[in-house]
N, C-alpha and C. Protein backbone atom coordinates (compact mmCIF):
# COMPACT_ATOMS: atom_id res chain seq x y z
N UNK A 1 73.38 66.60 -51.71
CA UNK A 1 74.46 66.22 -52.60
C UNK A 1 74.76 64.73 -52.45
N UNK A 2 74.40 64.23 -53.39
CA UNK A 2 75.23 62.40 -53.69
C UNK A 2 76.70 62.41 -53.55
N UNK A 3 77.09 61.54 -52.29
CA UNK A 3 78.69 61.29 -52.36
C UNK A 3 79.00 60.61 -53.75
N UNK A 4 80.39 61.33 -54.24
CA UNK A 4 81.23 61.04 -55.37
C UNK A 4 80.80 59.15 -55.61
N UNK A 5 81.31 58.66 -54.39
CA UNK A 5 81.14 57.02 -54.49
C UNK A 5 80.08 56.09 -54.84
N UNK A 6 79.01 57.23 -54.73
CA UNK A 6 77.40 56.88 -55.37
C UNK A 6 76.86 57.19 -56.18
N UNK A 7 77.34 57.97 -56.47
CA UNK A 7 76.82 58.42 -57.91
C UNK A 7 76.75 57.99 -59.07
N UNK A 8 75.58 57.63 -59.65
CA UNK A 8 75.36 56.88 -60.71
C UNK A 8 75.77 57.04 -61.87
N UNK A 9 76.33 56.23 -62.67
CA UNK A 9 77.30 56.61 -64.01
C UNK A 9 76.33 56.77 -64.98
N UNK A 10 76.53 57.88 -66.25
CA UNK A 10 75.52 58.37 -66.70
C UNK A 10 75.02 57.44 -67.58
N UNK A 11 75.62 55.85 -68.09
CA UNK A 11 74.78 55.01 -68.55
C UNK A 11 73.71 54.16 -68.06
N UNK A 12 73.89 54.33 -66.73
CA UNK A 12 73.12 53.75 -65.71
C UNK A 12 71.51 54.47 -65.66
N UNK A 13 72.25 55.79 -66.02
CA UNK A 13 70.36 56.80 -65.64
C UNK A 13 70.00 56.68 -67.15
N UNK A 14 71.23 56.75 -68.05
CA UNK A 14 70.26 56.37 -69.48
C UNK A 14 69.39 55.63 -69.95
N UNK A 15 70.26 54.26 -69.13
CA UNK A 15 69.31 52.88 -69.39
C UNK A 15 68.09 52.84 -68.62
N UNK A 16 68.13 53.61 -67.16
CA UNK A 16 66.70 53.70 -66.75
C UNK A 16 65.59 54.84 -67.80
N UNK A 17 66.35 55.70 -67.85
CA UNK A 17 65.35 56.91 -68.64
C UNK A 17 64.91 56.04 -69.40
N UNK A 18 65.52 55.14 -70.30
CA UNK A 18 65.05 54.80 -72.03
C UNK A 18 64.33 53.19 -71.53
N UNK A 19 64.38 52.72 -70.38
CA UNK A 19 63.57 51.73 -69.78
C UNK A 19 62.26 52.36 -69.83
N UNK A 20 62.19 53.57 -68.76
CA UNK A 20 60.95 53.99 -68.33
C UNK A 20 60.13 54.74 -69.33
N UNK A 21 61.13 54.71 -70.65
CA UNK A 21 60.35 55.24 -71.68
C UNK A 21 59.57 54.43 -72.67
N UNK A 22 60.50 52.88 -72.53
CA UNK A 22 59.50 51.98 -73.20
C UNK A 22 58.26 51.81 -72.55
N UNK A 23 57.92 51.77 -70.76
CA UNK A 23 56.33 51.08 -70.45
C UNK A 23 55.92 52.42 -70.74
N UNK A 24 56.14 53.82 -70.90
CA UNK A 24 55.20 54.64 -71.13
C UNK A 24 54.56 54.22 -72.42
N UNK A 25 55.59 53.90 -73.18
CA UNK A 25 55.25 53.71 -75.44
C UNK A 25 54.45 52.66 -74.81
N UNK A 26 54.46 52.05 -74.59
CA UNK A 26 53.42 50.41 -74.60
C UNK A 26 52.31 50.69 -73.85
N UNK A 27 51.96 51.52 -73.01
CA UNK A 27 51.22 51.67 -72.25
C UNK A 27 50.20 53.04 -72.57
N UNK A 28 51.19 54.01 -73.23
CA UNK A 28 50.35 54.73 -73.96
C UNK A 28 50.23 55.83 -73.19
N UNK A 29 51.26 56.36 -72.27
CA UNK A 29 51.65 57.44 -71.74
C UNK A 29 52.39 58.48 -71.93
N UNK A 30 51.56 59.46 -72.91
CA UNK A 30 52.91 60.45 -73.16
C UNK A 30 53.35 61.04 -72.53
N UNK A 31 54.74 61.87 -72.59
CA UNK A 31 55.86 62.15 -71.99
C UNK A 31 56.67 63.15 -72.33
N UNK A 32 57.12 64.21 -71.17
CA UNK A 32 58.23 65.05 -71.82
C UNK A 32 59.44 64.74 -70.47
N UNK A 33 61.02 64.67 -70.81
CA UNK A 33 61.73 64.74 -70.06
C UNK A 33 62.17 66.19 -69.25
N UNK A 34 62.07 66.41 -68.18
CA UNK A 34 63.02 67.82 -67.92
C UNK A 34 63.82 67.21 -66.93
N UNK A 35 64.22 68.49 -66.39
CA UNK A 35 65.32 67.98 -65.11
C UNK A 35 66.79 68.04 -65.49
N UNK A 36 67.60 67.87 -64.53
CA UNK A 36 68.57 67.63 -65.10
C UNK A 36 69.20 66.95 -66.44
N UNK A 37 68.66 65.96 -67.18
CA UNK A 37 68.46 65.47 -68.30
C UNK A 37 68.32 66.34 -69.73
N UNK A 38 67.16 67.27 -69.02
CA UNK A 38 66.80 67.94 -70.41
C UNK A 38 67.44 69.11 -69.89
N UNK A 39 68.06 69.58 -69.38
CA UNK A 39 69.23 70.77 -69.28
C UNK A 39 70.46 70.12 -69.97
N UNK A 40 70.94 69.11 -69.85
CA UNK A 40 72.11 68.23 -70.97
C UNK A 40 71.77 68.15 -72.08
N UNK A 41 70.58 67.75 -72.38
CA UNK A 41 70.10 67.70 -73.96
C UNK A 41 70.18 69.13 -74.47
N UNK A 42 70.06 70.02 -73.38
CA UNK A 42 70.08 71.26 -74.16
C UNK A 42 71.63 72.34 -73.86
N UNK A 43 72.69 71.50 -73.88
CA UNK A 43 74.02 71.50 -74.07
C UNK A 43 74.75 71.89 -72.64
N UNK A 44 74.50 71.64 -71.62
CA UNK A 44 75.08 72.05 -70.67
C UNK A 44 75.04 70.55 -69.37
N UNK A 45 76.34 70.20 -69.93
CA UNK A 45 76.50 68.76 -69.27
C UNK A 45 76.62 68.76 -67.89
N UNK A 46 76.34 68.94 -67.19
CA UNK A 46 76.54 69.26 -65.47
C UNK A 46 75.34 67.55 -65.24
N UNK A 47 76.05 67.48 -64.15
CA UNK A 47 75.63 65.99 -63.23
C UNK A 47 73.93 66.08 -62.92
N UNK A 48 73.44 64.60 -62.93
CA UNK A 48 72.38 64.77 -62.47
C UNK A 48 72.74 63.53 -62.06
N UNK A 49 71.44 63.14 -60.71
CA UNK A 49 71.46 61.59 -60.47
C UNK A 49 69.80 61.07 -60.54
N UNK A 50 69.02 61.66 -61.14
CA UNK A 50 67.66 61.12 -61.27
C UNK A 50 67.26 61.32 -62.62
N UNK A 51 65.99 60.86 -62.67
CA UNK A 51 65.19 61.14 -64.25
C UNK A 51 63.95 62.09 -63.85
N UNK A 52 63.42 63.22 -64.43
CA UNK A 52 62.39 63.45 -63.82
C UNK A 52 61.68 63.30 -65.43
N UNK A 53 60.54 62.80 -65.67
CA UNK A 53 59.16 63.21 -66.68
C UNK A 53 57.98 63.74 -66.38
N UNK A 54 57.69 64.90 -67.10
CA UNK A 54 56.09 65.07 -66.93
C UNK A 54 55.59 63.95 -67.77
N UNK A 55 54.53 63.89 -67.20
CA UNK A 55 53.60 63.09 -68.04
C UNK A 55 52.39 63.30 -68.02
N UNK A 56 51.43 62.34 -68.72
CA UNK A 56 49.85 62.93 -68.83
C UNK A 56 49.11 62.07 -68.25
N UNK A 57 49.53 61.44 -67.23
CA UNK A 57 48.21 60.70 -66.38
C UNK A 57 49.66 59.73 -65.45
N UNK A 58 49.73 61.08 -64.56
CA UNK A 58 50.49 60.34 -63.30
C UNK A 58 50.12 58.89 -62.58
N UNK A 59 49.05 59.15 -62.14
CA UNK A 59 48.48 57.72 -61.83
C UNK A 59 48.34 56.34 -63.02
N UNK A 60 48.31 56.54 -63.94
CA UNK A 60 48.51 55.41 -64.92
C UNK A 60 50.06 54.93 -64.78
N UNK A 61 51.05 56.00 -64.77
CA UNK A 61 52.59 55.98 -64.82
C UNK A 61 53.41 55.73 -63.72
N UNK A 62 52.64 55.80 -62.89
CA UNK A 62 52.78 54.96 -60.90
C UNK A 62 52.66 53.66 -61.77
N UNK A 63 51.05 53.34 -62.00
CA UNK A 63 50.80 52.39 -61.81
C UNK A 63 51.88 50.94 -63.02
N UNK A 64 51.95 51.68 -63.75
CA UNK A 64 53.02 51.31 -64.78
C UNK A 64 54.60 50.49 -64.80
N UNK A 65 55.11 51.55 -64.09
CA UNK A 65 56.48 51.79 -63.62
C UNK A 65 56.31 50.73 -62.34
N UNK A 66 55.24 50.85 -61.59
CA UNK A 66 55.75 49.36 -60.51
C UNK A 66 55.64 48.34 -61.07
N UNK A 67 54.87 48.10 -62.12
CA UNK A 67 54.33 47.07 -62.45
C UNK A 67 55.71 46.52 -63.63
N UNK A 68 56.59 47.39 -63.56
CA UNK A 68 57.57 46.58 -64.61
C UNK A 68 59.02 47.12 -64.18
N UNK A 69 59.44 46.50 -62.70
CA UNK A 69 60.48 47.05 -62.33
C UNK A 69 60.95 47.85 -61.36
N UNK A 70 60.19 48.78 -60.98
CA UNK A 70 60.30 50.05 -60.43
C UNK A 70 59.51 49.85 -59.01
N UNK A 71 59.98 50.74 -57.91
CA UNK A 71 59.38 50.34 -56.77
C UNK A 71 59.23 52.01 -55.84
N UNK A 72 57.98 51.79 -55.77
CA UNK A 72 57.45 53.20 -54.66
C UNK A 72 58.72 53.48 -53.82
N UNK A 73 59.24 54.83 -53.48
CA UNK A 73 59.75 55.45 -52.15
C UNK A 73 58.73 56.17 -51.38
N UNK A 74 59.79 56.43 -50.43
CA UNK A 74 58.69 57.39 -49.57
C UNK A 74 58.29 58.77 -50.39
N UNK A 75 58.50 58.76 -50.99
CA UNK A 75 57.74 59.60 -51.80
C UNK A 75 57.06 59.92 -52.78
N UNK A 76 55.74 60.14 -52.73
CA UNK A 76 54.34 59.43 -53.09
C UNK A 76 54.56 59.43 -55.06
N UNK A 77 55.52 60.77 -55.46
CA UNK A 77 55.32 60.57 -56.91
C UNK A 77 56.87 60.42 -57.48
N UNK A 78 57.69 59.13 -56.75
CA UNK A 78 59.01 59.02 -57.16
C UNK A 78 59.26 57.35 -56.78
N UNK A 79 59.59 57.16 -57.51
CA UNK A 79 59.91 55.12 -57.79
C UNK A 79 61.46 55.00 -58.47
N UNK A 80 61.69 54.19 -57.74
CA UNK A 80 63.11 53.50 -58.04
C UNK A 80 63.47 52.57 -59.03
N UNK A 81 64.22 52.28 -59.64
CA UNK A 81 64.95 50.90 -60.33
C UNK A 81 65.75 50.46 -59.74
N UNK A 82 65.52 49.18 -59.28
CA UNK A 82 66.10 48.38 -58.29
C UNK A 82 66.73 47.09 -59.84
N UNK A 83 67.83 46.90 -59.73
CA UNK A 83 68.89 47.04 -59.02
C UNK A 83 69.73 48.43 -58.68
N UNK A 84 69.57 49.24 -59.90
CA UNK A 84 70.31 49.63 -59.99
C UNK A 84 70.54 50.81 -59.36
N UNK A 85 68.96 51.48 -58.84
CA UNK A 85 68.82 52.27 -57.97
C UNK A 85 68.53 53.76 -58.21
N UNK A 86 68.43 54.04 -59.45
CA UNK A 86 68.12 55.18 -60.50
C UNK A 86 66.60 56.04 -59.61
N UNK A 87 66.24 56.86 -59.21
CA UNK A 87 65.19 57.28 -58.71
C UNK A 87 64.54 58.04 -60.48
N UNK A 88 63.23 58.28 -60.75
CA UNK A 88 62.57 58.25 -61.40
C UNK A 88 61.15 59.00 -61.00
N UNK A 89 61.46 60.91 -61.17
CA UNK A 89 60.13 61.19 -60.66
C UNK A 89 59.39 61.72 -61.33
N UNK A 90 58.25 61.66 -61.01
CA UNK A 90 56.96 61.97 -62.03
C UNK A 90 55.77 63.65 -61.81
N UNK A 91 56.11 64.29 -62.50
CA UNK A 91 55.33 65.23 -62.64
C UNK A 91 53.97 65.38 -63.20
N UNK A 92 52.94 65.63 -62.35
CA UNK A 92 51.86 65.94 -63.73
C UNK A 92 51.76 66.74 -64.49
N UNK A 93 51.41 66.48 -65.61
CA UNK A 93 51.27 67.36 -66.72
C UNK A 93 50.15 68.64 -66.45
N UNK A 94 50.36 69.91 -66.94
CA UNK A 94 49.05 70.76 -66.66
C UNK A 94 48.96 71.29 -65.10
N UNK A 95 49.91 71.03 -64.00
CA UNK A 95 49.95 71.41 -62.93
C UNK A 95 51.07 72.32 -62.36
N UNK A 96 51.16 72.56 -61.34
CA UNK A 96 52.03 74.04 -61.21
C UNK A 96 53.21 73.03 -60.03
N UNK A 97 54.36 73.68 -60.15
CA UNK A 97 55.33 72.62 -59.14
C UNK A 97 54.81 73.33 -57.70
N UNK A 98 54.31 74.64 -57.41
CA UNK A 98 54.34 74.15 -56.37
C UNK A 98 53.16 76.08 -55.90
N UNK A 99 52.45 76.04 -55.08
CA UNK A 99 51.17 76.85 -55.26
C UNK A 99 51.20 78.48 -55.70
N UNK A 100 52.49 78.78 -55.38
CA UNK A 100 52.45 80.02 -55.63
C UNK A 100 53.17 79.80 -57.11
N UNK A 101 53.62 79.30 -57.90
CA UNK A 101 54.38 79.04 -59.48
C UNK A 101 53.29 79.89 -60.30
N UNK A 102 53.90 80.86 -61.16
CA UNK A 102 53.32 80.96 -62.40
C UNK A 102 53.29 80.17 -62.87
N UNK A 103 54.38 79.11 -63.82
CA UNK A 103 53.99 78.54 -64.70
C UNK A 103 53.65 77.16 -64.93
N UNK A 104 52.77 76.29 -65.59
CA UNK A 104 52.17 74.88 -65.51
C UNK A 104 53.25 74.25 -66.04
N UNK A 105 53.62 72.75 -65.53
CA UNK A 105 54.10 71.64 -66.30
C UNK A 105 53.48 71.69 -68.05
N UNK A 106 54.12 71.44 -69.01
CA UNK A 106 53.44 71.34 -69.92
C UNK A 106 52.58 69.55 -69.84
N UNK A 107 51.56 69.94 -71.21
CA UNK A 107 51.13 68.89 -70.90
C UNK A 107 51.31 67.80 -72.33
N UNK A 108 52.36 66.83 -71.93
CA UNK A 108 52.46 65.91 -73.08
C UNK A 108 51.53 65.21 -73.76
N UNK A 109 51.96 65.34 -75.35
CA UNK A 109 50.60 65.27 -76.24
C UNK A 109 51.64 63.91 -77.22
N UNK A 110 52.25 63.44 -76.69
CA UNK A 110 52.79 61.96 -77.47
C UNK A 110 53.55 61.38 -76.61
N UNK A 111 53.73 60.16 -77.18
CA UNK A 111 55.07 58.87 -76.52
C UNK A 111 55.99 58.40 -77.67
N UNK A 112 57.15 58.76 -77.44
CA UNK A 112 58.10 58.88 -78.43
C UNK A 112 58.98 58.02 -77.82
N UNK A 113 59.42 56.98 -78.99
CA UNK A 113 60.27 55.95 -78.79
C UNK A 113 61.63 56.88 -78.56
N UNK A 114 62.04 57.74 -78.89
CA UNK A 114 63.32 58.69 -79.02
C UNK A 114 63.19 59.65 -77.85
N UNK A 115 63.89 59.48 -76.75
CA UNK A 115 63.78 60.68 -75.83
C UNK A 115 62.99 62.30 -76.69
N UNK A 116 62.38 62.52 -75.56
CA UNK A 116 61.43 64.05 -75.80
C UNK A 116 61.54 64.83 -74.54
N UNK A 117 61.82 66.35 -74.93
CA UNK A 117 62.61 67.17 -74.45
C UNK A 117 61.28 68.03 -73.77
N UNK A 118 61.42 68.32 -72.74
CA UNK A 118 60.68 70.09 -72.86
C UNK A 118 61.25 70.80 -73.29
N UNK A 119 60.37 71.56 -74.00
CA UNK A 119 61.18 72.74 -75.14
C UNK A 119 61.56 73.50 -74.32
N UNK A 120 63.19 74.13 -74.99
CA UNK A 120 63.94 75.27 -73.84
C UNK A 120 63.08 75.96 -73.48
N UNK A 121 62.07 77.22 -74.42
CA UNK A 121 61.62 77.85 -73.64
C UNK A 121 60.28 77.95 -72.38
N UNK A 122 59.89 76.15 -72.26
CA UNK A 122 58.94 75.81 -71.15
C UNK A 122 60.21 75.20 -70.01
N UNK A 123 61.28 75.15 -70.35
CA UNK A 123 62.76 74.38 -69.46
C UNK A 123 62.93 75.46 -68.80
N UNK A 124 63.24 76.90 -69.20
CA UNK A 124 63.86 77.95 -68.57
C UNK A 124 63.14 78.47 -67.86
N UNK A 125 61.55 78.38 -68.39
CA UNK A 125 60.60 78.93 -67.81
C UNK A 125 60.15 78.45 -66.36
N UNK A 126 60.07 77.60 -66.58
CA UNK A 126 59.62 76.05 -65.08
C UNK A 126 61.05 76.83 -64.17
N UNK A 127 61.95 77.03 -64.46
CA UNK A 127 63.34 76.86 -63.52
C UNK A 127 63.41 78.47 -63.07
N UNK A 128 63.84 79.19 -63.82
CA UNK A 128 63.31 80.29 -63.46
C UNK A 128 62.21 80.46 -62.35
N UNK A 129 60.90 79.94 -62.81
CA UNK A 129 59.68 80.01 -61.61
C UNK A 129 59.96 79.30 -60.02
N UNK A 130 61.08 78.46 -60.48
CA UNK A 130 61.34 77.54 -59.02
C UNK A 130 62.26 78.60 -57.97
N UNK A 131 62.95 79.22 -58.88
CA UNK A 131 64.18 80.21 -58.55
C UNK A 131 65.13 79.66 -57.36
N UNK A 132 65.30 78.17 -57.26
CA UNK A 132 66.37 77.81 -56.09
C UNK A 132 67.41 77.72 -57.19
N UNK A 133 68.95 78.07 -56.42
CA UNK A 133 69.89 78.58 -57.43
C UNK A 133 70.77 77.29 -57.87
N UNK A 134 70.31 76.34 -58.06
CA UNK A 134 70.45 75.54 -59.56
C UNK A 134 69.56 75.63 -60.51
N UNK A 135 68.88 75.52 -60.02
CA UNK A 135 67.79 76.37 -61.18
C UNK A 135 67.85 77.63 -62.17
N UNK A 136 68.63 78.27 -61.05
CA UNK A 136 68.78 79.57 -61.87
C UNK A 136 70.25 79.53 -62.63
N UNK A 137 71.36 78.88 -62.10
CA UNK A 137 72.77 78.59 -62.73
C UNK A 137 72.16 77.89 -63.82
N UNK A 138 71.53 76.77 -63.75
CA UNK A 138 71.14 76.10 -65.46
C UNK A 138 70.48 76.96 -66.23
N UNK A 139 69.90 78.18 -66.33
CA UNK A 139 69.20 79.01 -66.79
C UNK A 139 70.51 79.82 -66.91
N UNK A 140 71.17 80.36 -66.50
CA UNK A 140 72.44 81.66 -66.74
C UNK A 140 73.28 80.20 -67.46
N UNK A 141 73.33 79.07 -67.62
CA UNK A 141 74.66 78.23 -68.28
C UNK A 141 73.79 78.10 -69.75
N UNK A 142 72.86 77.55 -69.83
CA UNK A 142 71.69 77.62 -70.96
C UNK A 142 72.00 78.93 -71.71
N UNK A 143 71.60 79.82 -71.27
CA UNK A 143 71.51 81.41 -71.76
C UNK A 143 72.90 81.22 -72.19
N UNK A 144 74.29 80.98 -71.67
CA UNK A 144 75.01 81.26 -72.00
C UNK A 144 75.67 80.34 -73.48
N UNK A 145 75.26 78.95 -73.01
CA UNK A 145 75.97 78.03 -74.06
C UNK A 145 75.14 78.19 -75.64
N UNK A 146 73.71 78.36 -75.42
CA UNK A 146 72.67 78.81 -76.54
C UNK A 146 73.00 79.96 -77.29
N UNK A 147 73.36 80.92 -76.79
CA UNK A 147 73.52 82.33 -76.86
C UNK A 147 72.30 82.99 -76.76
N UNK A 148 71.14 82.74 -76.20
CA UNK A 148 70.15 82.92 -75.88
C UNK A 148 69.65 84.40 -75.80
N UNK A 149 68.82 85.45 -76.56
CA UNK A 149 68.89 86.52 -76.61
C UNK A 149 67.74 86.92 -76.04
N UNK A 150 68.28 88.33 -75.67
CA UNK A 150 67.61 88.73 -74.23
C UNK A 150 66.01 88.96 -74.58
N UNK A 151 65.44 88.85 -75.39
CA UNK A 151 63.98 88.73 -75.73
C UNK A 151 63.51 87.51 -76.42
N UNK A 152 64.11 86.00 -75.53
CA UNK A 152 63.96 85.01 -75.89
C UNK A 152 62.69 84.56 -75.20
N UNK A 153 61.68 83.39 -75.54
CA UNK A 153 60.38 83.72 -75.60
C UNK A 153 60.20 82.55 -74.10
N UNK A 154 59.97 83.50 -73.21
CA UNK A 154 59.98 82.82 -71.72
C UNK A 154 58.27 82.95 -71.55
N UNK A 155 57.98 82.15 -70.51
CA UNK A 155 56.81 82.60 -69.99
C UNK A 155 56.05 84.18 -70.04
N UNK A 156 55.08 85.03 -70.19
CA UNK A 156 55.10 86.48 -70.15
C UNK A 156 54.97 86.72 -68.66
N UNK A 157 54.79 85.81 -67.63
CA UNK A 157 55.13 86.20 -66.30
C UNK A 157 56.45 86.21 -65.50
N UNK A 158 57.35 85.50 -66.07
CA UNK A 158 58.56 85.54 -66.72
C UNK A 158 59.97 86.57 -66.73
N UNK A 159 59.43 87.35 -67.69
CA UNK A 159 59.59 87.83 -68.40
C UNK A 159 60.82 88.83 -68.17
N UNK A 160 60.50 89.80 -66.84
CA UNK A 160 61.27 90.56 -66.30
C UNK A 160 62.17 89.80 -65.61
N UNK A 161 61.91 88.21 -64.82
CA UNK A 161 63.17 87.60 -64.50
C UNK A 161 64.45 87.61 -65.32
N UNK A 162 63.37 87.02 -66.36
CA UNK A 162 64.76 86.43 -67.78
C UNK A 162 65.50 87.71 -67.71
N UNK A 163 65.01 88.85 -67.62
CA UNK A 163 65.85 89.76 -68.78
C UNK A 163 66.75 90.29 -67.86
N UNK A 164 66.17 90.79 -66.06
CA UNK A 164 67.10 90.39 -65.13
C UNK A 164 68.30 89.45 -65.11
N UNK A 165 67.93 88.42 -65.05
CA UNK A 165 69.38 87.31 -65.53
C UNK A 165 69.85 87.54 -66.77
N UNK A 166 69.78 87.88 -67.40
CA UNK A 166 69.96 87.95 -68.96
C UNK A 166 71.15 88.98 -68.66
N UNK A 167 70.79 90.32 -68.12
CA UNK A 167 71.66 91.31 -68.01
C UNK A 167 72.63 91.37 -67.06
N UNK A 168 72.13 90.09 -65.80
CA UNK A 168 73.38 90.21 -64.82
C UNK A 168 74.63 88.96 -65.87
N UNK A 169 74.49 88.50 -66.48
CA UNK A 169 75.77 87.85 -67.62
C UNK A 169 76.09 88.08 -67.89
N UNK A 170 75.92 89.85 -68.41
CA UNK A 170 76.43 90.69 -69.64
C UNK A 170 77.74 90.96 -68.77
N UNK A 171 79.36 91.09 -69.80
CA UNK A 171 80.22 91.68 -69.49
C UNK A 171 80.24 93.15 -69.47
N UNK A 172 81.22 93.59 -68.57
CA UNK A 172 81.75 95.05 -68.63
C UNK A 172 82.16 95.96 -70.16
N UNK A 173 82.68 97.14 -69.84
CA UNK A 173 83.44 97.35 -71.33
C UNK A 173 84.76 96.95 -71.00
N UNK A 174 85.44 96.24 -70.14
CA UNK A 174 86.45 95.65 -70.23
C UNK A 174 86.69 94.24 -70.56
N UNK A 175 85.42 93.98 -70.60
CA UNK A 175 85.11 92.23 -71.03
C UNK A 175 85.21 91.45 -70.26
N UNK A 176 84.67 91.89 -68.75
CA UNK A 176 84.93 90.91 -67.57
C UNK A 176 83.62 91.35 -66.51
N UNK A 177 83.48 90.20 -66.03
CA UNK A 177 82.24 90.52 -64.85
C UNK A 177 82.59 91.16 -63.80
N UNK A 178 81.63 92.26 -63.39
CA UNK A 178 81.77 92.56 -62.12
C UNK A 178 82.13 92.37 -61.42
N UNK A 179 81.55 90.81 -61.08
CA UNK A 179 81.68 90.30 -59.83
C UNK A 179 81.87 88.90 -60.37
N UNK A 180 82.06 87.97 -59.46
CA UNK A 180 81.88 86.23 -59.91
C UNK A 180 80.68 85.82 -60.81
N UNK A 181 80.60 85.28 -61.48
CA UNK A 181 79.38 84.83 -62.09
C UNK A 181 78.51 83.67 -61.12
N UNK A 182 78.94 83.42 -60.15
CA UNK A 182 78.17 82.28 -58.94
C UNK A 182 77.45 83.60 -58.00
N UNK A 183 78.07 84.56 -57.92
CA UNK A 183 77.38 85.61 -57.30
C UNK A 183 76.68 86.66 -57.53
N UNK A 184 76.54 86.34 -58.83
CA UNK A 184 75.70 87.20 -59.46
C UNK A 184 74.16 86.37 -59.09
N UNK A 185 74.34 85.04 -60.23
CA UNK A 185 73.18 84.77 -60.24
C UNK A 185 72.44 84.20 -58.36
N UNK A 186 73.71 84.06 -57.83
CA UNK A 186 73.50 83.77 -56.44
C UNK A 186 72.22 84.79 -55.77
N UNK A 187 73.15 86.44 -56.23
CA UNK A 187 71.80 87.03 -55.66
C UNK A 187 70.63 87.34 -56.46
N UNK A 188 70.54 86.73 -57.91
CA UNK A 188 69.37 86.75 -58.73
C UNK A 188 68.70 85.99 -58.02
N UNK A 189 68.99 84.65 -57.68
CA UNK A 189 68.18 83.58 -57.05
C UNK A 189 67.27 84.36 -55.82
N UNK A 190 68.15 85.18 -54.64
CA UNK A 190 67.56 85.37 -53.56
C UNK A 190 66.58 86.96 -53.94
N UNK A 191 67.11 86.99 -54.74
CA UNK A 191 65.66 88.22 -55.30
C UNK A 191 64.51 87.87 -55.66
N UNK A 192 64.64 86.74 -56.74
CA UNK A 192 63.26 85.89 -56.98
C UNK A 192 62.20 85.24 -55.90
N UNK A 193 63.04 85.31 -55.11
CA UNK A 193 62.83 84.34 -53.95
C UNK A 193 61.88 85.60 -53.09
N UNK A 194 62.53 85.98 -52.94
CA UNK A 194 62.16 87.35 -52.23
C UNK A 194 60.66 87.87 -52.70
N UNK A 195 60.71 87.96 -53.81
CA UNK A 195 59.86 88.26 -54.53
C UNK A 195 59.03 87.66 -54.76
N UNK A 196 59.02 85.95 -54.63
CA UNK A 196 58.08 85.19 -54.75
C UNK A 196 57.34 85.72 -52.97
N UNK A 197 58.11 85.43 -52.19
CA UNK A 197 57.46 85.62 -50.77
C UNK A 197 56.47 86.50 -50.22
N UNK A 198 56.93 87.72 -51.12
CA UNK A 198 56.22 89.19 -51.10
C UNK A 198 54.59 89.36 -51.75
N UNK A 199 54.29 87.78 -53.19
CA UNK A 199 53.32 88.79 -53.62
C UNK A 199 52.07 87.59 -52.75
């Protein structure tokens, strides 16, 4: 968690996002945004303090991004904007976040002067597959602010998560949750989890 006092004001990560979106256009790197970013674009304003993009040739987009601004951290696929300090990380396109993931990064097929989104249903899908429980709260806040219906078109490996979360949102016949809605999806998260461990 970023202390309150550091946290970057959201024109600050704009101006980096729409920076790091011009050397992609000039350079000829297409691009999709996710991350916290593209969970706001897709109506659910909750804080972020980085930019993340897939893109289609990580190593061109290293090489890019230092070369106009941006400076390596210790971590091999994430670069900074100095001054201002915006971190900026890079996904490859066509690859899985992490070995056991069903589902691939998509793989960007343009560079768009206008921010570009991963489409909700590769957004929910990716987050869902990560199942740590922000991941899964932006997926139950999504579902909820969209109105997102329970045979909305997720990954088909997927599939039984979504509809799992889908149904722990649903109200009672009194029109109230069970339980908290942080504890619901709380223990959706540690089921996935579970479940990832198991196969």
């Amino acid at each position: 968690m970023v202390p309150l006092s550091k946290q970057p004001s959201p024109e600050k990560i704009e101006k980096v996002m729409l920076q790091a979106i011009s050397v992609f256009n000039k350079s000829g790197i297409n691009y999709e945004i996710c991350g916290g970013l593209a969970v706001q674009n897709y109506g659910y304003l909750r804080y972020t303090h980085d930019v993340d993009f897939v893109v289609s040739d990580i190593k061109k987009a290293k090489k890019e991004l230092s070369n106009n601004g941006f400076t390596f951290t210790e971590y091999p696929d994430s670069l900074v904007q100095e001054p201002l300090g915006i971190i900026v990380d890079l996904l490859p396109g066509g690859s899985k976040m992490q070995w056991d993931s069903y589902v691939k990064f998509p793989v960007p097929t343009a560079s768009s002067k206008t921010p570009t989104y991963v489409p909700l249903p590769q957004l929910i899908s990716l987050k869902l597959d990560a199942g740590r429980f922000q991941d899964i709260a932006d997926c139950g806040k999504l579902v909820e602010i969209n109105k997102l219906p329970r045979d909305f078109p997720v990954d088909a490996n997927l599939k039984r998560n979504y509809e799992d979360m889908w149904d722990s949102l649903q109200v009672d016949e009194t029109g109230k949750y069970a339980e908290s809605r942080e504890s619901r999806l709380q223990t959706f998260a540690d089921l996935t989890n579970k479940n990832r461990l198991s196969v």
